[in-house]
Protein backbone atom coordinates (compact mmCIF):
# COMPACT_ATOMS: atom_id res chain seq x y z
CA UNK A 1 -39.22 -11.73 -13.37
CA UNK A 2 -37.11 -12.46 -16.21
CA UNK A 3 -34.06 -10.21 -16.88
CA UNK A 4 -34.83 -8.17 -20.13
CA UNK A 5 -31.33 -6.80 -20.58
CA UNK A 6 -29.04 -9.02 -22.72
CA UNK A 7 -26.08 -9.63 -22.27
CA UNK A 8 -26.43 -8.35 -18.56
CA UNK A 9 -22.79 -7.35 -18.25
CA UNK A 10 -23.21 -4.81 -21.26
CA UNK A 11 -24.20 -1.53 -19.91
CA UNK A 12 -28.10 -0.56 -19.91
CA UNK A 13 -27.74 3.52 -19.35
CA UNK A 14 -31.40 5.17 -18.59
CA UNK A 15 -31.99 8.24 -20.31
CA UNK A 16 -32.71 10.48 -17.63
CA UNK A 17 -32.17 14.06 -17.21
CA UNK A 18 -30.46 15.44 -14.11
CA UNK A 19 -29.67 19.01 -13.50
CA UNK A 20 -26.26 20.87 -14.55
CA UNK A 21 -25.00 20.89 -10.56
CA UNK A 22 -26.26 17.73 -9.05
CA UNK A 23 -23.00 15.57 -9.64
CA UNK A 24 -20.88 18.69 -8.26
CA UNK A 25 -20.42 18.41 -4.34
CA UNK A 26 -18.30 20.78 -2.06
CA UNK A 27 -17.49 18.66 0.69
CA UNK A 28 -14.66 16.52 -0.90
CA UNK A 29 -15.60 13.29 1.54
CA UNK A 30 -19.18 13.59 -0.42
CA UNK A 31 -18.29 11.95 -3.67
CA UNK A 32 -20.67 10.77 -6.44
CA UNK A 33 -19.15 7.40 -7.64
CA UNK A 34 -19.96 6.43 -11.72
CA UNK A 35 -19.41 3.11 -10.99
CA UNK A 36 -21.66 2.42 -8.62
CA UNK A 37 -24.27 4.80 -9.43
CA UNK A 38 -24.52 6.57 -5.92
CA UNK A 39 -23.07 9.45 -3.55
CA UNK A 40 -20.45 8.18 -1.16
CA UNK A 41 -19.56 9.39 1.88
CA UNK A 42 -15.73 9.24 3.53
CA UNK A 43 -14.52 9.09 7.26
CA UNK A 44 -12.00 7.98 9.48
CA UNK A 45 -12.96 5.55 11.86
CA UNK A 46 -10.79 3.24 14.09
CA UNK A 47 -7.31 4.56 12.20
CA UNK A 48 -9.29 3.59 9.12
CA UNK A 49 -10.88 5.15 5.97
CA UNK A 50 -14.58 4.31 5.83
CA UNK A 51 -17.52 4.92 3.49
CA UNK A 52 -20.75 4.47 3.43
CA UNK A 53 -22.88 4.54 -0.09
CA UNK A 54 -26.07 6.08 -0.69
CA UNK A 55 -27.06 4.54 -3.89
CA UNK A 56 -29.71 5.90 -6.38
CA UNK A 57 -31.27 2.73 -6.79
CA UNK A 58 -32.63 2.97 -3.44
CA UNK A 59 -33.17 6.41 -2.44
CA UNK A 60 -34.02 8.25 -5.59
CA UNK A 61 -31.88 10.58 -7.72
CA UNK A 62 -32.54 13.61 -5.04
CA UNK A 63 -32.96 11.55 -2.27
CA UNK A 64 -29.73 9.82 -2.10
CA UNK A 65 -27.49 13.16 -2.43
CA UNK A 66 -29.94 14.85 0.34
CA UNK A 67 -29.27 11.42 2.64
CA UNK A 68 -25.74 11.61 2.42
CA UNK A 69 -25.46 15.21 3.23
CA UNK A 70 -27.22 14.60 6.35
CA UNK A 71 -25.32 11.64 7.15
CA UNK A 72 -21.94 13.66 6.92
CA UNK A 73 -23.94 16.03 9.34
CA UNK A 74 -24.48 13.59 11.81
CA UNK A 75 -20.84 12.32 11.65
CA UNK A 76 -19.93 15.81 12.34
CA UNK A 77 -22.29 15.87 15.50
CA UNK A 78 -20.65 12.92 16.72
CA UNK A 79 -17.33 14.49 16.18
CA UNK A 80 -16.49 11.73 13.66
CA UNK A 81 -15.04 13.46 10.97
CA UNK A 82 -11.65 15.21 11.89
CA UNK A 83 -8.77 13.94 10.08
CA UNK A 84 -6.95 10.65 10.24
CA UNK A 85 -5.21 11.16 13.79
CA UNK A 86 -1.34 10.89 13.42
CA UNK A 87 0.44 8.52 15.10
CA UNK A 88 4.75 9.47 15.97
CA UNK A 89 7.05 6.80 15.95
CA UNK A 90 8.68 5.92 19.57
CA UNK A 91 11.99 5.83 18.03
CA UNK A 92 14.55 5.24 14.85
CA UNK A 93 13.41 2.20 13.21
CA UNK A 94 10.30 1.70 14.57
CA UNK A 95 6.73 2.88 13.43
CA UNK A 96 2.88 2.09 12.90
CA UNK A 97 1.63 0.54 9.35
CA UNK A 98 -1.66 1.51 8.82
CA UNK A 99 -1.97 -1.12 6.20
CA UNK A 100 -0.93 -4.22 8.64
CA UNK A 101 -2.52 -2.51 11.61
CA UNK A 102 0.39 -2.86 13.82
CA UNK A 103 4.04 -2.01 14.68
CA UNK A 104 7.07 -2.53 12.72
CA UNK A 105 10.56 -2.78 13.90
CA UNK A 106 13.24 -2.72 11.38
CA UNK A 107 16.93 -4.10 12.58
CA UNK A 108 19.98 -5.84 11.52
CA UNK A 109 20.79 -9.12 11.94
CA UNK A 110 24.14 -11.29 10.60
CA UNK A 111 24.88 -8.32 8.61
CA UNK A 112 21.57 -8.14 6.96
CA UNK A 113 18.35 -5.90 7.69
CA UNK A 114 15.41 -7.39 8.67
CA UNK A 115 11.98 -6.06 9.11
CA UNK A 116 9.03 -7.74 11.58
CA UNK A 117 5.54 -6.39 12.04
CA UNK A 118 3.40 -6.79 15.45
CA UNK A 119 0.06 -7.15 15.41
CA UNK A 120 -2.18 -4.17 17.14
CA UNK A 121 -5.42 -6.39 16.73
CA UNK A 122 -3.89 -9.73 18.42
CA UNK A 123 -1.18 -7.65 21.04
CA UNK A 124 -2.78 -4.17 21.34
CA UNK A 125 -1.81 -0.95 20.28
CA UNK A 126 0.67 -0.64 23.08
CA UNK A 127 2.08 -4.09 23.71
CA UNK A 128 2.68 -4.25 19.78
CA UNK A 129 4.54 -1.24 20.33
CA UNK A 130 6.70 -2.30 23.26
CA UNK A 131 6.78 -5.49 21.58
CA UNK A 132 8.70 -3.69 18.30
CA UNK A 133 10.98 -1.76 20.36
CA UNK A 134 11.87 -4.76 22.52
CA UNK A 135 12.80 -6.74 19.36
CA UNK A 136 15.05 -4.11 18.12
CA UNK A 137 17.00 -3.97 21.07
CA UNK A 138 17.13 -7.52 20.96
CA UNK A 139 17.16 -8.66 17.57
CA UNK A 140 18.27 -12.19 18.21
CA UNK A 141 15.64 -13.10 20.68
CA UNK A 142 13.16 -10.45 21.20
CA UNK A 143 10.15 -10.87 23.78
CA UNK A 144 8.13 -13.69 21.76
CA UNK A 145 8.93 -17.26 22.72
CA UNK A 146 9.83 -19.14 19.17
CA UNK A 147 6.73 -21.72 18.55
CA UNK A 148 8.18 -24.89 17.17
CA UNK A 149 11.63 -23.76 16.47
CA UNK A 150 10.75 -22.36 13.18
CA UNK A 151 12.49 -18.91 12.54
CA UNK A 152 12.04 -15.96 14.95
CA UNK A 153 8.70 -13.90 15.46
């Protein structure tokens, strides 16, 4: 059917009455969102923070707090929900961005620093980390052939 609410991008609050507590949660992964209108629940999965909503639209006011309680439960059955593992640089100069998912290797070259980042998702975990180290021992060539002559990798 036809939209009633104009202009849709005004906001259309329902005048509902929810109890004193039900916004409070004591698991601080369990968060209501305002925005969104739902309960959202926060893991680390794959070096990566997660969530999962649980909106009220489609559960229900009750409902969608009660569902993501449980769901946290069942991520702690699974052993899912320990904190973000920590990952130790190999040496000086070298460590994991979380952000780029891979390794970084920072090193001089001509008098200048210079930074490069290895890709975990296209080299692995591993062989972006060898891959790093390798081209800060070598700074001029590394390990990576240079495709088409165009600066170095």
């Amino acid at each position: 059917g036809k939209n009633r609410f104009t202009p849709v991008h005004k906001p259309h609050p329902m005048n509902s009455v929810v109890r004193d507590n039900y916004y409070d949660s004591d698991n601080p992964r369990i968060v209501w969102n305002e925005l969104r209108e739902g309960w959202e629940v926060f893991w680390y999965e794959n070096q990566k923070l997660t969530a999962k909503p649980f909106p009220v639209k489609k559960y229900g006011l009750e409902r969608a707090k009660v569902e993501a309680f449980q769901f946290y439960s069942e991520l702690e059955a699974a052993g899912k929900t320990g904190p973000q593992k920590r990952i130790e640089p190999p040496q000086e100069g070298v460590f994991y961005d979380r952000r780029m998912q891979g390794w970084v290797s920072l090193f001089w070259r001509d008098g200048r620093p210079q930074s490069r980042c290895f890709s975990a998702t296209k080299y692995g975990f591993e062989g972006s980390k060898m891959l790093a180290m390798a081209k800060q021992s070598d700074p001029v060539n590394g390990v990576l052939p240079v495709q088409g002559g165009a600066g170095t990798p």
